[in-house]
Protein backbone atom coordinates (compact mmCIF):
# COMPACT_ATOMS: atom_id res chain seq x y z
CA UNK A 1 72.71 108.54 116.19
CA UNK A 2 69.43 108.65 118.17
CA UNK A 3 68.82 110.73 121.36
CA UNK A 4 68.60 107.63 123.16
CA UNK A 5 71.84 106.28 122.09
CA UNK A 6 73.52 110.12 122.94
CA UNK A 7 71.59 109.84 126.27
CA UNK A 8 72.79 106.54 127.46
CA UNK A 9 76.27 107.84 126.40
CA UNK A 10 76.27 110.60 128.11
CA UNK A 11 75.13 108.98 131.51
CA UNK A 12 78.13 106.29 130.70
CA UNK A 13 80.84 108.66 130.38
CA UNK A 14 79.90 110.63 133.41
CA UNK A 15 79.75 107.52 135.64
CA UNK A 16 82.93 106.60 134.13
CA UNK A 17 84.12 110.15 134.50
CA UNK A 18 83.05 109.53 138.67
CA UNK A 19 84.88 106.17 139.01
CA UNK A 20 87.94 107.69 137.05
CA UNK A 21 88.48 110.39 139.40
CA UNK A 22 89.20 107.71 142.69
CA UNK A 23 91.18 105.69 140.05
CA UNK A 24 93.18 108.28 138.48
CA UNK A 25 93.09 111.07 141.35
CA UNK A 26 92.07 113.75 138.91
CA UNK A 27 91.75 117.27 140.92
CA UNK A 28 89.10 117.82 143.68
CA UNK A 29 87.96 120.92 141.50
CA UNK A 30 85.28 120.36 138.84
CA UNK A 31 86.28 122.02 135.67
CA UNK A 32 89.82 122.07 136.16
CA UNK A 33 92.05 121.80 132.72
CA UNK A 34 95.82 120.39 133.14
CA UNK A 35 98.13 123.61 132.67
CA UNK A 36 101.24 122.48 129.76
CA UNK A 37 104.85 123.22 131.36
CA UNK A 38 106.01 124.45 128.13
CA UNK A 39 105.63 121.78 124.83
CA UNK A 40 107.65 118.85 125.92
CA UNK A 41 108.45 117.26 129.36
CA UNK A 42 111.32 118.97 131.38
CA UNK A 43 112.44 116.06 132.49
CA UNK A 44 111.16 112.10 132.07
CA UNK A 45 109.57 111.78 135.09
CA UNK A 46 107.85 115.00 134.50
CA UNK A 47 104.10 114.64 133.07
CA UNK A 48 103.74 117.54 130.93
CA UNK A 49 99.86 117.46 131.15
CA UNK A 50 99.92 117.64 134.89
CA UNK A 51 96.42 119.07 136.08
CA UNK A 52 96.36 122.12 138.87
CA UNK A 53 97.41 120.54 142.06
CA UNK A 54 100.09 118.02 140.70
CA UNK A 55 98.12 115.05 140.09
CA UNK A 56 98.90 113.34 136.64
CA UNK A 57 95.99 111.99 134.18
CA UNK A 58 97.48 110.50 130.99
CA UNK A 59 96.04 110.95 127.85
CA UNK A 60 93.71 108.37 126.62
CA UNK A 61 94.04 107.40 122.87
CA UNK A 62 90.41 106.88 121.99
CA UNK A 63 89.83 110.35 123.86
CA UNK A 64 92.46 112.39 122.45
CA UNK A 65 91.09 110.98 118.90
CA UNK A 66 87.64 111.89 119.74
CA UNK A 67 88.80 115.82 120.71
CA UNK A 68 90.70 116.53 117.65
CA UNK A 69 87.47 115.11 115.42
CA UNK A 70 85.28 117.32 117.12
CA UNK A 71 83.84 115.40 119.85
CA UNK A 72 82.93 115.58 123.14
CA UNK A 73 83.71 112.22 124.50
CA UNK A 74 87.23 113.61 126.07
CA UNK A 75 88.81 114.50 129.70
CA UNK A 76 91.01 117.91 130.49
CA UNK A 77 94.27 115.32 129.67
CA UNK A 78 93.42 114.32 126.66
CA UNK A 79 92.39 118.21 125.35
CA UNK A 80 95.82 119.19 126.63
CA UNK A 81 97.95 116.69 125.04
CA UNK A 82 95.95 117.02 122.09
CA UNK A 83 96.27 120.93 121.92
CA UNK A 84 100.40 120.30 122.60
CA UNK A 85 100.10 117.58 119.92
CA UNK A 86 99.05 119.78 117.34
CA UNK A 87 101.20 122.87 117.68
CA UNK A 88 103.87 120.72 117.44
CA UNK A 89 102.79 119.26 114.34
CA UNK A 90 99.16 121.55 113.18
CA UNK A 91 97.64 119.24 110.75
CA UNK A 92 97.06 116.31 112.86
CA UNK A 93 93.36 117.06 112.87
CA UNK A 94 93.38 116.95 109.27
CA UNK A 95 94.92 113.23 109.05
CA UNK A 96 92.46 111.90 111.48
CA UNK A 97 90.05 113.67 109.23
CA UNK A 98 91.19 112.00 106.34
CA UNK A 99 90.72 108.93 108.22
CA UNK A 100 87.84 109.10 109.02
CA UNK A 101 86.08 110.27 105.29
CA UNK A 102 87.90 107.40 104.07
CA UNK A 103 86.07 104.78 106.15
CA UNK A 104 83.22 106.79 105.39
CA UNK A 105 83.43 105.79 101.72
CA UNK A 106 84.70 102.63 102.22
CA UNK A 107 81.59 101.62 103.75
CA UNK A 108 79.06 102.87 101.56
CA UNK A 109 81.48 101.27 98.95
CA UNK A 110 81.01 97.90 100.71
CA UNK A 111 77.47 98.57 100.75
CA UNK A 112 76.93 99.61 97.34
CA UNK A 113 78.23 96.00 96.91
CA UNK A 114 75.61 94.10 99.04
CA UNK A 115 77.66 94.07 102.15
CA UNK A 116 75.18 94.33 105.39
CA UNK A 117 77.32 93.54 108.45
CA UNK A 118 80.54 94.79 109.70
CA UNK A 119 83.49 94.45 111.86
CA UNK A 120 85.24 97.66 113.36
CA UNK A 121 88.86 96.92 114.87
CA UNK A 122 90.21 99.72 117.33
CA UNK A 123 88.64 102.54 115.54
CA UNK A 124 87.92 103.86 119.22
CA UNK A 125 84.66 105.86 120.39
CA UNK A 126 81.60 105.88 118.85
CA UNK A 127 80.71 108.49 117.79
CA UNK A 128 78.45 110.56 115.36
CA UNK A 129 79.80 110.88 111.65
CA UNK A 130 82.15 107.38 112.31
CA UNK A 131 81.32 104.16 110.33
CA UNK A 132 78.42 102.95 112.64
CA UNK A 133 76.62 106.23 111.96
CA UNK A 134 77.44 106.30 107.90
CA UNK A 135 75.97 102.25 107.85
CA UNK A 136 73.25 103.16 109.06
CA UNK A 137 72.19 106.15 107.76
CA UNK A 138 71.96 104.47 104.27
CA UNK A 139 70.66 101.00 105.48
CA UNK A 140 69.28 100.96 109.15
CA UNK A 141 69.09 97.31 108.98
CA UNK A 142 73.18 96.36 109.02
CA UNK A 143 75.09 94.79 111.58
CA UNK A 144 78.06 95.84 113.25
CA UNK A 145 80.47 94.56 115.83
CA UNK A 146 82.56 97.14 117.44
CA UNK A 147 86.01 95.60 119.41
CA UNK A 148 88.70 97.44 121.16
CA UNK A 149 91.26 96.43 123.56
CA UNK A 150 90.88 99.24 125.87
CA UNK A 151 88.26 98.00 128.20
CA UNK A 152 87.25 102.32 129.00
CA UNK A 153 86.43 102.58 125.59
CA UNK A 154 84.60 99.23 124.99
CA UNK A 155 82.72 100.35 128.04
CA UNK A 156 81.07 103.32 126.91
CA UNK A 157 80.59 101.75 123.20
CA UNK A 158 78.90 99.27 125.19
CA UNK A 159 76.51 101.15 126.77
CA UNK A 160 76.15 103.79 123.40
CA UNK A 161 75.00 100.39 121.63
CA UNK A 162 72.84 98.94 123.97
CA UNK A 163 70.04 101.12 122.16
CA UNK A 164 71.18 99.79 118.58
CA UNK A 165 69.13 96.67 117.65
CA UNK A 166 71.86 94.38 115.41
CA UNK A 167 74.88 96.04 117.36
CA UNK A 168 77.53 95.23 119.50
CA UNK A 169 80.68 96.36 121.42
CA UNK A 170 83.10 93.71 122.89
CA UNK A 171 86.61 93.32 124.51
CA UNK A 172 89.94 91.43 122.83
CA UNK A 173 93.43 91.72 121.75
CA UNK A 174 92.84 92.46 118.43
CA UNK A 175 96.33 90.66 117.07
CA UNK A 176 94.42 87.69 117.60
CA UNK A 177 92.27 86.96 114.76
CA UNK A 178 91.22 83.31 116.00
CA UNK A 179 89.83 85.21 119.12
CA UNK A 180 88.44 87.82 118.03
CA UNK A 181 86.52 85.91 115.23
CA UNK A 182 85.09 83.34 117.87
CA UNK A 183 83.48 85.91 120.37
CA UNK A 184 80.46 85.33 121.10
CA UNK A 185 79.06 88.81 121.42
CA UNK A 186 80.59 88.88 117.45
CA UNK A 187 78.10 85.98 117.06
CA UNK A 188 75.63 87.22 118.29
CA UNK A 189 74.93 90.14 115.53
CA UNK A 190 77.23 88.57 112.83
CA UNK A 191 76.79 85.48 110.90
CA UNK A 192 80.71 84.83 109.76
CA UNK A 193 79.27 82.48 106.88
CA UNK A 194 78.33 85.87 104.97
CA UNK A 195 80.37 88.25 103.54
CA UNK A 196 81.69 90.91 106.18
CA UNK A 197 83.52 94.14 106.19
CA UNK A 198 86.02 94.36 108.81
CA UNK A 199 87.64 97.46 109.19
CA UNK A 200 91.05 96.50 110.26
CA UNK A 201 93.21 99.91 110.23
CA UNK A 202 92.41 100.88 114.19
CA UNK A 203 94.27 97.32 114.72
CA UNK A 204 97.01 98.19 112.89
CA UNK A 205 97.90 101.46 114.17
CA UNK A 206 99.97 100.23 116.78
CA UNK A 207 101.68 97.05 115.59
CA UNK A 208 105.26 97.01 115.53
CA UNK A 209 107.39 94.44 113.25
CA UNK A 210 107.15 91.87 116.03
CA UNK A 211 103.69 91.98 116.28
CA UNK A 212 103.72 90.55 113.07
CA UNK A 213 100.98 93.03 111.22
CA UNK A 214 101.16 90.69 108.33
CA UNK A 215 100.07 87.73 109.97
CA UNK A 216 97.03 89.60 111.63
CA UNK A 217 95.55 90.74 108.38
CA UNK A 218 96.62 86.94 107.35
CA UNK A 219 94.23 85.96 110.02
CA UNK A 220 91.12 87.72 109.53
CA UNK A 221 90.98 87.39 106.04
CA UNK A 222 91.24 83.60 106.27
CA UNK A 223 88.79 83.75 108.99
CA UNK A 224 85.99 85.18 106.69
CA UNK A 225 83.75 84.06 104.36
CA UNK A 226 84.64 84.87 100.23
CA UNK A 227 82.79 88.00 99.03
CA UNK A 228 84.35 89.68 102.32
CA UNK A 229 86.19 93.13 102.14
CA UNK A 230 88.96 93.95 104.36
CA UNK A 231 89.52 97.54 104.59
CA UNK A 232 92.79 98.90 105.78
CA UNK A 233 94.83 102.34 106.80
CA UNK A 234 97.89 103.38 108.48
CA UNK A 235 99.92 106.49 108.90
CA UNK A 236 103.21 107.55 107.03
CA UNK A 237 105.69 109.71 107.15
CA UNK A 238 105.82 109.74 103.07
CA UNK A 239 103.74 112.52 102.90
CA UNK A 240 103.57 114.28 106.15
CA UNK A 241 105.98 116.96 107.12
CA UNK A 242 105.23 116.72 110.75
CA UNK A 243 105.00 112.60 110.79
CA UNK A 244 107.78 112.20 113.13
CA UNK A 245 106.85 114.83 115.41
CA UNK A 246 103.27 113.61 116.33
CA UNK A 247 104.69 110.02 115.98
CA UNK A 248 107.67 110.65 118.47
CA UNK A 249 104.79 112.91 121.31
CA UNK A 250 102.30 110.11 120.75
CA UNK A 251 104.80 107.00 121.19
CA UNK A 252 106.00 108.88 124.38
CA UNK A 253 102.55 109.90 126.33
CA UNK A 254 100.11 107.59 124.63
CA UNK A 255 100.97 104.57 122.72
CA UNK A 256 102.93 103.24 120.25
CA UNK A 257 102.55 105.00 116.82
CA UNK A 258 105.04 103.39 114.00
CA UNK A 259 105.21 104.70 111.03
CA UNK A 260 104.52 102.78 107.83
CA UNK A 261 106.35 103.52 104.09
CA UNK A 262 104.01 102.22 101.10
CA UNK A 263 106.41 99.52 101.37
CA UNK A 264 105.08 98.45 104.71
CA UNK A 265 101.84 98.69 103.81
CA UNK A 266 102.42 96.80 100.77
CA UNK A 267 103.72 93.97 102.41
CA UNK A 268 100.93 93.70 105.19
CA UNK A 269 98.70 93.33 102.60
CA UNK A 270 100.62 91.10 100.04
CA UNK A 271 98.32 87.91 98.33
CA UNK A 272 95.55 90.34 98.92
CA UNK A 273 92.79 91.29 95.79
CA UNK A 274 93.53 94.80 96.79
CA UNK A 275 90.19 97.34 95.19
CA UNK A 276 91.37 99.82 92.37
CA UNK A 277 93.63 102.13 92.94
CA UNK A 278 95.05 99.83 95.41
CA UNK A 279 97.22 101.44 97.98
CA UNK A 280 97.14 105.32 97.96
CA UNK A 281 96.54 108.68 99.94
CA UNK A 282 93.48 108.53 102.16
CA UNK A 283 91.92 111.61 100.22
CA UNK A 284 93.20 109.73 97.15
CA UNK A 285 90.78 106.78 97.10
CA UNK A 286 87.34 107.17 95.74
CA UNK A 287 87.21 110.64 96.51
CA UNK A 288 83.88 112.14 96.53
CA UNK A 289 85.10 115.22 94.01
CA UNK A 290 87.60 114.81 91.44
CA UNK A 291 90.47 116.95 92.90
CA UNK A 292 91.80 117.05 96.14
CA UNK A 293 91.72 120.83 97.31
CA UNK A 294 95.74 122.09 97.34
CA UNK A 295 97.56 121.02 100.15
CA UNK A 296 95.29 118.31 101.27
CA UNK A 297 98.12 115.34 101.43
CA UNK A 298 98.04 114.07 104.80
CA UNK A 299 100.37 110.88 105.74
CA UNK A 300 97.91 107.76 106.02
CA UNK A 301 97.93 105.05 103.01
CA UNK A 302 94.48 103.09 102.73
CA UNK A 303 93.15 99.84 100.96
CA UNK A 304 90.39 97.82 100.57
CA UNK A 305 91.00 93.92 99.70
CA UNK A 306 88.12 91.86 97.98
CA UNK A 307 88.17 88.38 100.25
């Protein structure tokens, strides 16, 4: 990412940071971390995270995500919920790790295969070392729309993009396809009558049964031209120790977090031409060496579907 691009971002996050303390009534004090009140919430009403003074901030999912990979795009909420987060369950940084390597690879898989634009669903901040940075390190050139729901974090992608010719950061509820497909910021850098990546997992993350996960991928796959690859991840408990710990903490301060078995994930993606090995461990799929190092099983199953 450019200096211009970590500029801009910087000056968006700290007039963000400005307006959030009216709107959220973080403490007076610069500097000021939330104190925890022990791991868990004495009582419901009771905001665990609850800064000096009494004031609550809740934890922002983008934010916490960007703290445990690293980053510096985070408030004193989110590092405290994320530091409670993982001594309750200690490899959580690892899966969102694992994540992230994996859409790493898939996109210099999809451009290894000709592949020059791409759509990012929910994935969160941008960042350096995320799939905007990897696409463009090998071919400067590519296209890429980024869309979230949360309007904070399509904010300050917003402004981090401005300074990237060919990119974009928009707005939508991302279980609808037919919406999100007809933006017209999406138009603007990508030309749907091409082949596209769209990176659907950050989309998924959160969909219940009755959100009907099956019938979003559905959607964007028949909304994009053949020669298209659909990449696609979600967390399990199949392999994770600590799965319904993190799940349980993040469903109650955050955001819905389901859990998916391989039969889940198989189903979301049934009818699909799923990419060989098909569904399997993040670390698992194209991995850059040939042996995962001991240990180094964390709970997310990934795919990548030919369109």
């Amino acid at each position: 990412m450019s200096s211009r691009c970590r500029t801009a971002r910087r000056s968006s996050w700290r007039a963000w940071w400005s307006a959030s303390a009216k709107r959220e009534e973080l403490p007076a004090r610069a500097g000021t971390e939330p104190t925890c009140r022990g791991s868990l919430p004495a009582a419901p009403t009771q905001r665990w995270w609850e800064a000096r003074g009494g004031q609550a901030v809740t934890p922002n999912a983008a934010r916490v995500g960007d703290y445990l990979l690293g980053g510096t795009q985070h408030l004193p909420a989110d590092r405290a919920f994320a530091r409670a987060l993982e001594a309750r369950a200690p490899d959580v940084r690892g899966v969102c790790r694992a994540v992230r390597a994996f859409l790493g690879r898939a996109v210099v898989f999809s451009l290894q295969r000709g592949i020059d634009q791409f759509l990012v669903l929910g994935e969160g901040l941008v960042t350096d070392g995320d799939a905007h940075e990897a696409a463009r390190v090998l071919n400067p050139t590519v296209r890429i729309a980024v869309v979230d729901r949360d309007p904070v974090t399509t904010a300050v992608n917003h402004t981090c993009l401005l300074l990237v010719p060919g990119a974009v950061a928009a707005r939508a509820d991302l279980t609808r396809p037919d919406r999100v497909l007809q933006l017209p910021d999406v138009h603007a850098v990508l030309d749907l009558s091409r082949p596209v990546a769209v990176l659907v997992g950050g989309a998924l993350a959160a969909l219940s049964d009755r959100d009907d996960p099956r019938g979003v991928v559905t959607g964007y796959a028949a909304g994009l031209s053949a020669g298209s690859y659909l990449v696609a991840w979600h967390t399990s408990g199949d392999n994770w120790s600590h799965a319904e710990r993190a799940a349980s903490m993040w469903a109650e301060h955050v955001g819905p977090a389901p859990l998916w078995s391989r039969g889940q994930m198989q189903d979301c993606l049934s009818g699909l031409d799923l990419v060989p090995p098909g569904i399997i461990d993040a670390t698992a799929w194209h991995p850059r060496r040939a042996t995962p190092a001991r240990g180094e099983h964390p709970g997310v199953y990934v795919a990548v579907a030919r369109l």
